[in-house]
PDB file of N, CA and C in Angstrom:
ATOM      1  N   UNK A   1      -4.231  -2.475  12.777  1.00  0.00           N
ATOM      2  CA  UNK A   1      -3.277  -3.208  11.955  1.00  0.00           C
ATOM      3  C   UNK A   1      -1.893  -3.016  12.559  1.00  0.00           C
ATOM      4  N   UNK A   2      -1.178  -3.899  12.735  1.00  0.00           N
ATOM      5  CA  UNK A   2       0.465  -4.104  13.027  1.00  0.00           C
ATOM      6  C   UNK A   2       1.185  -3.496  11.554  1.00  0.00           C
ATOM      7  N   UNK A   3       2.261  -3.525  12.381  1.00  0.00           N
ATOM      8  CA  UNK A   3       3.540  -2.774  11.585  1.00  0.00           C
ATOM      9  C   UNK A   3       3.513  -3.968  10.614  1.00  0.00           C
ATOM     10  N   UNK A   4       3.859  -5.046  11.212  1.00  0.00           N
ATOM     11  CA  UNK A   4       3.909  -6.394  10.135  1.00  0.00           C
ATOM     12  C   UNK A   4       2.775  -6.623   9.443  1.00  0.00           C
ATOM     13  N   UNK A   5       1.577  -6.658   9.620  1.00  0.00           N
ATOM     14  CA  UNK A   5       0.472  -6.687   8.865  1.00  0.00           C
ATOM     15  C   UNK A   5       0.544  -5.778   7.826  1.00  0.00           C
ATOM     16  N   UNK A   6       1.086  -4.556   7.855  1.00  0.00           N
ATOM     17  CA  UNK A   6       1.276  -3.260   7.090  1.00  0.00           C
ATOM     18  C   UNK A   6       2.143  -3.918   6.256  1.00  0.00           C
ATOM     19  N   UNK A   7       3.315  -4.306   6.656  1.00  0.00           N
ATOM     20  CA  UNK A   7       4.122  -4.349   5.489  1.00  0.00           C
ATOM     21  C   UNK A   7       4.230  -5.990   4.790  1.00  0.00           C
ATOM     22  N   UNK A   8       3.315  -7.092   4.942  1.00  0.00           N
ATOM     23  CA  UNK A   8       2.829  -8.292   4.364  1.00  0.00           C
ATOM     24  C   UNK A   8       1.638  -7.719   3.245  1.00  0.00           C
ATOM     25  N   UNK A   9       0.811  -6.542   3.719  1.00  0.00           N
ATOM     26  CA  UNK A   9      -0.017  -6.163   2.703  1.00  0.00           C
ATOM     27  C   UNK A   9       0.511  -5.422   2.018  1.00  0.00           C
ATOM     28  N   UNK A  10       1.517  -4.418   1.953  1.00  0.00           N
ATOM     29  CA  UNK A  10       2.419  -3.785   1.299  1.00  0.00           C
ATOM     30  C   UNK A  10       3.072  -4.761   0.021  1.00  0.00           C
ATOM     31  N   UNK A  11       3.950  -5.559   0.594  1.00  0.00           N
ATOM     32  CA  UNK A  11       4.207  -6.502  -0.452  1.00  0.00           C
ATOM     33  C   UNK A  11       3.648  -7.373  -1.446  1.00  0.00           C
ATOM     34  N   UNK A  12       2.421  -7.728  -0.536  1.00  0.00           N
ATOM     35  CA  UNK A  12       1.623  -8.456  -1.648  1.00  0.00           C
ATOM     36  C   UNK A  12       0.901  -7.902  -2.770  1.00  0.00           C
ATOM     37  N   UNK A  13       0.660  -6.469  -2.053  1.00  0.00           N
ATOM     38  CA  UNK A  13       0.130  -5.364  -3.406  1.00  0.00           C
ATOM     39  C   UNK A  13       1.630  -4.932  -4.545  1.00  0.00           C
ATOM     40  N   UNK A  14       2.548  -5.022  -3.970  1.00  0.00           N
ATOM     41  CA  UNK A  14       3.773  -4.649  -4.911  1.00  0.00           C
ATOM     42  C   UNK A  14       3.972  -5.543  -5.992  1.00  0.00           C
ATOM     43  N   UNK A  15       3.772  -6.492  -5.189  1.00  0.00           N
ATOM     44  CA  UNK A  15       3.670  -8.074  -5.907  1.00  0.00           C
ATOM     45  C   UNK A  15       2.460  -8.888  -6.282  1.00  0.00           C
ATOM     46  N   UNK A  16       1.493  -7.841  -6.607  1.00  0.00           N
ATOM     47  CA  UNK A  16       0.093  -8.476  -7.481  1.00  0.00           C
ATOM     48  C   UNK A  16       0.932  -8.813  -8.934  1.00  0.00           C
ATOM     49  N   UNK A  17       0.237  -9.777  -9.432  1.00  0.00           N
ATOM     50  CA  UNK A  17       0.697  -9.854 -10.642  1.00  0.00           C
ATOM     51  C   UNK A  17      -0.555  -8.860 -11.564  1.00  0.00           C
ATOM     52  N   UNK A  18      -1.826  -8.556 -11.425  1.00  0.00           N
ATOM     53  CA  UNK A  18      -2.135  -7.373 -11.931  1.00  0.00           C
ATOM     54  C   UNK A  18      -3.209  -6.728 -11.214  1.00  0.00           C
ATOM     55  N   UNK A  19      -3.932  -6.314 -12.020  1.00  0.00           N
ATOM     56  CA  UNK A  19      -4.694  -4.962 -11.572  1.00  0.00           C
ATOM     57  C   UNK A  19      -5.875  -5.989 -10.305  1.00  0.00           C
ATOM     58  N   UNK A  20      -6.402  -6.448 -11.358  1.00  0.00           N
ATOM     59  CA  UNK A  20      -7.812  -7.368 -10.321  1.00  0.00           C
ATOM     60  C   UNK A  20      -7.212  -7.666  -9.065  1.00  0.00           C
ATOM     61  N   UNK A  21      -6.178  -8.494  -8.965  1.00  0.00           N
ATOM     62  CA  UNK A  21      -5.436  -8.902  -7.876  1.00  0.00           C
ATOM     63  C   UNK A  21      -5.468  -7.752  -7.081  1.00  0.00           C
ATOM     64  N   UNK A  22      -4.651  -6.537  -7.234  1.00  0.00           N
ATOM     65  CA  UNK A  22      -4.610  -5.143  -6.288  1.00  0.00           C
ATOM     66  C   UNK A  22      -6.246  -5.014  -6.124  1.00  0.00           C
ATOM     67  N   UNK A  23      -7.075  -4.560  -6.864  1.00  0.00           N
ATOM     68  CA  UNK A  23      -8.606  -4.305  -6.556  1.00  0.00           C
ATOM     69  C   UNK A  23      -8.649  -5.318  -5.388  1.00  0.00           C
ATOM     70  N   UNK A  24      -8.898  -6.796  -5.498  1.00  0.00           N
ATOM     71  CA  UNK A  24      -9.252  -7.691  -4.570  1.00  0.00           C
ATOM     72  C   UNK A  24      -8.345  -7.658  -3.266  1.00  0.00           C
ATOM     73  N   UNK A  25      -7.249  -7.087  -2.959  1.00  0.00           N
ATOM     74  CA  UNK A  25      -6.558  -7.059  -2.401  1.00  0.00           C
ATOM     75  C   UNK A  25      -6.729  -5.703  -1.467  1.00  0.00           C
ATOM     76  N   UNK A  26      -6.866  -4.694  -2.130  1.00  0.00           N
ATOM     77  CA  UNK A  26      -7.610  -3.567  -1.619  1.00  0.00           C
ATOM     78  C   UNK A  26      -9.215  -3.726  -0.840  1.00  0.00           C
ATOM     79  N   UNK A  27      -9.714  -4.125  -1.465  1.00  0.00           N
ATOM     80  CA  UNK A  27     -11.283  -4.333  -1.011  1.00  0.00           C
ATOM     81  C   UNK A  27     -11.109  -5.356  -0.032  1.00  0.00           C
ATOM     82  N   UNK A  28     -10.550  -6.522   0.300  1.00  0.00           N
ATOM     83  CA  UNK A  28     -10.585  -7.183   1.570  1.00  0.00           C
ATOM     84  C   UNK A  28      -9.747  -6.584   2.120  1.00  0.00           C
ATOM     85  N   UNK A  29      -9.115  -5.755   2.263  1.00  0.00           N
ATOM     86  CA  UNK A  29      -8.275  -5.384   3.379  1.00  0.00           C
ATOM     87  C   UNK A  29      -8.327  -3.700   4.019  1.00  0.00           C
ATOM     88  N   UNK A  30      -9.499  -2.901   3.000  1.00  0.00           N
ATOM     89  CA  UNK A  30      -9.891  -1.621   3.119  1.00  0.00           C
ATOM     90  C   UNK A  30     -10.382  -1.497   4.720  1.00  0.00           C
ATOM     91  N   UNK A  31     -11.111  -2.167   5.276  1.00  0.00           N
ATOM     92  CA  UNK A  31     -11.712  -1.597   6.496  1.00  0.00           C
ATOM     93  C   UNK A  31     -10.925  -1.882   8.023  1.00  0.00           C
ATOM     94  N   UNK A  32      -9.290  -2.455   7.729  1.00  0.00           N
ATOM     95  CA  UNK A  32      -8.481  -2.937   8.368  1.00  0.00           C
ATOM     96  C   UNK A  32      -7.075  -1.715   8.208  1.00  0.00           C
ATOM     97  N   UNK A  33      -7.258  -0.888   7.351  1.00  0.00           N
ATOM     98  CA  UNK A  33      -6.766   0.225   7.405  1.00  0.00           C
ATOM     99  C   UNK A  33      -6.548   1.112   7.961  1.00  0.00           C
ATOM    100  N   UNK A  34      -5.130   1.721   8.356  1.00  0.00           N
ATOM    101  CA  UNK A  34      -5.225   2.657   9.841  1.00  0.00           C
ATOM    102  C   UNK A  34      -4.259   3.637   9.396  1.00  0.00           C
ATOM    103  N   UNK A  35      -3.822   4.440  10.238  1.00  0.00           N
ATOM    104  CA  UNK A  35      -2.563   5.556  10.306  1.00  0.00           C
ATOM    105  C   UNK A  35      -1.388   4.452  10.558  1.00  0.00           C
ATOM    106  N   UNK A  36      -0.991   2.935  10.893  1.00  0.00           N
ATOM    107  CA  UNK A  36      -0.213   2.564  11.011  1.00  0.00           C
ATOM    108  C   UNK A  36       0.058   2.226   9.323  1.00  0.00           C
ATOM    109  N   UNK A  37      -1.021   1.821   8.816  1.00  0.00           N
ATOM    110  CA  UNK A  37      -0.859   0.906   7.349  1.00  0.00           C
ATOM    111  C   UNK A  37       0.154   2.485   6.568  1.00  0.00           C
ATOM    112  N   UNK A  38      -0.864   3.082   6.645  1.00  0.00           N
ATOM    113  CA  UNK A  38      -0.145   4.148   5.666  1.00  0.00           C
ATOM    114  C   UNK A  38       0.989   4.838   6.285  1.00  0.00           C
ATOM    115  N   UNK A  39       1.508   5.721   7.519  1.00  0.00           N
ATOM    116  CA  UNK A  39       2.648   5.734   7.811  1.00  0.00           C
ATOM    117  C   UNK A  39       3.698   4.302   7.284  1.00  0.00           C
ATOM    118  N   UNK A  40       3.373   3.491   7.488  1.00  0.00           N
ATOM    119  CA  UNK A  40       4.299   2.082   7.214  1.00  0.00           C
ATOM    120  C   UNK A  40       4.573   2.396   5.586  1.00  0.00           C
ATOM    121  N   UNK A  41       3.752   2.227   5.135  1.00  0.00           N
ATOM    122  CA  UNK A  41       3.655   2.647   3.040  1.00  0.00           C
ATOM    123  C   UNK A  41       4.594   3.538   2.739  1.00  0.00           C
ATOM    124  N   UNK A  42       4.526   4.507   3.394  1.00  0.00           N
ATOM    125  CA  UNK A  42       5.225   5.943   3.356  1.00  0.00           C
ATOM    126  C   UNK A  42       6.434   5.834   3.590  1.00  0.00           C
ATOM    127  N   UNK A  43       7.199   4.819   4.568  1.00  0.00           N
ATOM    128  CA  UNK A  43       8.178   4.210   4.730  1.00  0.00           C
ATOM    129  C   UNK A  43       9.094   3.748   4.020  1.00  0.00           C
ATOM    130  N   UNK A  44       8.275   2.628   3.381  1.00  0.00           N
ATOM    131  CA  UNK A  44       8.715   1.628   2.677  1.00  0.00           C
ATOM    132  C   UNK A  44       8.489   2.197   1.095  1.00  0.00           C
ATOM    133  N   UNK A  45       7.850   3.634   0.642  1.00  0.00           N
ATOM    134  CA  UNK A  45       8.085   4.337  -0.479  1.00  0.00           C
ATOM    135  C   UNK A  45       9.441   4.849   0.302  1.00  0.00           C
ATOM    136  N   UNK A  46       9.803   5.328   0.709  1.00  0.00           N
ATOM    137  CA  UNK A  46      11.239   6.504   0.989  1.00  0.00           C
ATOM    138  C   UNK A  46      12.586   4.939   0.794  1.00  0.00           C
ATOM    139  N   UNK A  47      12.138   3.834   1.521  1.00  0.00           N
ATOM    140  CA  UNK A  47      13.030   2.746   1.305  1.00  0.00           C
ATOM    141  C   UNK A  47      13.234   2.470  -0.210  1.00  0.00           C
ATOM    142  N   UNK A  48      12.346   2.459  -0.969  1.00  0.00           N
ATOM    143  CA  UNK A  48      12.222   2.413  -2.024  1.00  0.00           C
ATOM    144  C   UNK A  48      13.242   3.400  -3.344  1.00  0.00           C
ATOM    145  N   UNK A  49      12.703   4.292  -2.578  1.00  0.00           N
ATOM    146  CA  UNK A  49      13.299   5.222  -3.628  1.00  0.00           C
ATOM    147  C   UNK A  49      15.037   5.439  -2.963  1.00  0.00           C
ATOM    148  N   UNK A  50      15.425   5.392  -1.848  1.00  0.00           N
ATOM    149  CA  UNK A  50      16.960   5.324  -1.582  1.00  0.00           C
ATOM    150  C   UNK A  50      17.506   3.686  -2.326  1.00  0.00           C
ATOM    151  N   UNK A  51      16.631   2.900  -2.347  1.00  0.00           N
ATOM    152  CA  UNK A  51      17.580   1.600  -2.656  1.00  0.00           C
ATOM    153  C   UNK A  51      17.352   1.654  -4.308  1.00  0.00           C
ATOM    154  N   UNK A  52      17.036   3.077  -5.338  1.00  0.00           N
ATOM    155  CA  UNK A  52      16.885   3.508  -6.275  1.00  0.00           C
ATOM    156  C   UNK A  52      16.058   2.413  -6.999  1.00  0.00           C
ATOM    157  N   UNK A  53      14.567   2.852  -6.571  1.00  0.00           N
ATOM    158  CA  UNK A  53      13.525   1.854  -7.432  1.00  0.00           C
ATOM    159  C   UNK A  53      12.147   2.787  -7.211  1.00  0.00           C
ATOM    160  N   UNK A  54      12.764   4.177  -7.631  1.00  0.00           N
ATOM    161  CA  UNK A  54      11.813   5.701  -7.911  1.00  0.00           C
ATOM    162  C   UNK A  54      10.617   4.734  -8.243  1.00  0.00           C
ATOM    163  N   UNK A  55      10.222   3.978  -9.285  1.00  0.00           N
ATOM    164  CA  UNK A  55       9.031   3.650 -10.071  1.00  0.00           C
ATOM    165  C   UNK A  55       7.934   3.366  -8.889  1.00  0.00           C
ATOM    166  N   UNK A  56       8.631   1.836  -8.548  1.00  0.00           N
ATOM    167  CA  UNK A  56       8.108   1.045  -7.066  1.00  0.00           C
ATOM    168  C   UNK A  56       7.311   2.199  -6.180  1.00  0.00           C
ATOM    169  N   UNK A  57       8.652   2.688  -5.904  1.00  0.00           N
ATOM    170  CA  UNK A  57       8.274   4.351  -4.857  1.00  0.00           C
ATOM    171  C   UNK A  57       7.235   5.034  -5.278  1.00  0.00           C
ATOM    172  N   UNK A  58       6.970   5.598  -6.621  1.00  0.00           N
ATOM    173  CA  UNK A  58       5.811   6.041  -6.754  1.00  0.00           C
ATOM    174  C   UNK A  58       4.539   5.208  -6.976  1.00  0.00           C
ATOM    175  N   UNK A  59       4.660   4.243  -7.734  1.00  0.00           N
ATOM    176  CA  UNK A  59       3.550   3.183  -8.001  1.00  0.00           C
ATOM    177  C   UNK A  59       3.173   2.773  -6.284  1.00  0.00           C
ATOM    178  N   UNK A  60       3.579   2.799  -5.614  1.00  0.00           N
ATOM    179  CA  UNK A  60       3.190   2.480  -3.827  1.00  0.00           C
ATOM    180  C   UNK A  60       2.235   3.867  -3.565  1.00  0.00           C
ATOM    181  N   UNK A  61       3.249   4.838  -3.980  1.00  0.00           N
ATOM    182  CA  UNK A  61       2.547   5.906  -3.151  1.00  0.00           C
ATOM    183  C   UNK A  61       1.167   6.379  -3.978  1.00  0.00           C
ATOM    184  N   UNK A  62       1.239   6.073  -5.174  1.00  0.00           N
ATOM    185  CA  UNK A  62      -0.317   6.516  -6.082  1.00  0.00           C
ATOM    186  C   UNK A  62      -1.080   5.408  -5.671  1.00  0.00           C
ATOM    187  N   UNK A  63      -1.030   4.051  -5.263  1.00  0.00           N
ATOM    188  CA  UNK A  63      -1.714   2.916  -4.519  1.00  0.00           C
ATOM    189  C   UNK A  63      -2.200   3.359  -3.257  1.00  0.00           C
ATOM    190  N   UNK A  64      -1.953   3.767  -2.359  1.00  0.00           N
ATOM    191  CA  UNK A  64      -2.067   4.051  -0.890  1.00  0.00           C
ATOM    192  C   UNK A  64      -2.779   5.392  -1.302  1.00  0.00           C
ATOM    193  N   UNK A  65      -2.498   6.301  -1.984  1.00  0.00           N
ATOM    194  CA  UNK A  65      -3.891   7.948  -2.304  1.00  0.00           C
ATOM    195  C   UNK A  65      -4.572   7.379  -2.519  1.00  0.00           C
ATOM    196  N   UNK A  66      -4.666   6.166  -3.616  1.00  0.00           N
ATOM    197  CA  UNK A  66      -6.315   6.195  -4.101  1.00  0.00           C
ATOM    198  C   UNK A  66      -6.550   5.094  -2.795  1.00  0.00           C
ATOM    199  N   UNK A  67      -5.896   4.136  -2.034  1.00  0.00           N
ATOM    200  CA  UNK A  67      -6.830   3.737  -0.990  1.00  0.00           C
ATOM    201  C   UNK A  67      -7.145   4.631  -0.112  1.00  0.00           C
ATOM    202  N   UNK A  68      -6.286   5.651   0.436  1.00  0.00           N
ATOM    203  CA  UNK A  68      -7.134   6.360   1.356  1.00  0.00           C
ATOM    204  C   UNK A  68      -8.333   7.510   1.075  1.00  0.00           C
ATOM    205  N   UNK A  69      -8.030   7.674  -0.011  1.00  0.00           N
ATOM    206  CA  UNK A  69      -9.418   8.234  -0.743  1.00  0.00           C
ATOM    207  C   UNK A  69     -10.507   6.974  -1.082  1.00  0.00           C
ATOM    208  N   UNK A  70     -10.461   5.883  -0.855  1.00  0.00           N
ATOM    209  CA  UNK A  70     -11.678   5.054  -0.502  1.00  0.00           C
ATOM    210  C   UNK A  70     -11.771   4.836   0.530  1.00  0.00           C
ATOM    211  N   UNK A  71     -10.665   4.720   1.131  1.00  0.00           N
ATOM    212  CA  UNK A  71     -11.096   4.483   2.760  1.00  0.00           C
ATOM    213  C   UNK A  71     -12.176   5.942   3.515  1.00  0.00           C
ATOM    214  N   UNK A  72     -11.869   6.851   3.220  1.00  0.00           N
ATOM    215  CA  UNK A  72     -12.108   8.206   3.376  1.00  0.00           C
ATOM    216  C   UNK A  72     -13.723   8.419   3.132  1.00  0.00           C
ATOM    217  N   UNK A  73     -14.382   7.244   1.726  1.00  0.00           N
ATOM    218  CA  UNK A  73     -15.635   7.250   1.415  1.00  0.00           C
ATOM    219  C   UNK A  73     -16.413   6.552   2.341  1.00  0.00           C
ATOM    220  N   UNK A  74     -15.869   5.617   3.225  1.00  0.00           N
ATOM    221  CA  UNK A  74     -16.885   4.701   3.383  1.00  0.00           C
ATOM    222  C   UNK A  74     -17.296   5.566   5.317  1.00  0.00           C
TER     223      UNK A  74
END
């Protein structure tokens, strides 16, 4: 996965309008998952929380544990 791929899937999960959406969004894009996706996440949580939007920042970073704890299963 690209830096840009990382952060187009980043956004679109920020910007699910709800849960199913993130599930479906997660599950097609789980086996395309790398050390770039999540370094990138990790990023764009620290961007997050300096441009003071703590919530975002954490709601990203509890998104990205539980994917890499599925990614981790398969």
């Amino acid at each position: 996965m690209t830096e840009q791929q990382a952060l187009d899937l980043i956004r679109a999960l920020l910007k699910a309008p709800n849960e199913l959406e993130v599930t479906r969004l997660v599950s097609q894009n789980l086996p395309s998952l790398d050390g770039t996706f999540f370094t990138t996440a990790e990023a764009a949580a620290r961007r997050l929380e300096l441009d003071g939007k703590a919530p975002a920042a954490t709601a990203l970073r509890s998104l990205t544990d539980r994917m890499l704890r599925m990614k981790t299963l398969i």
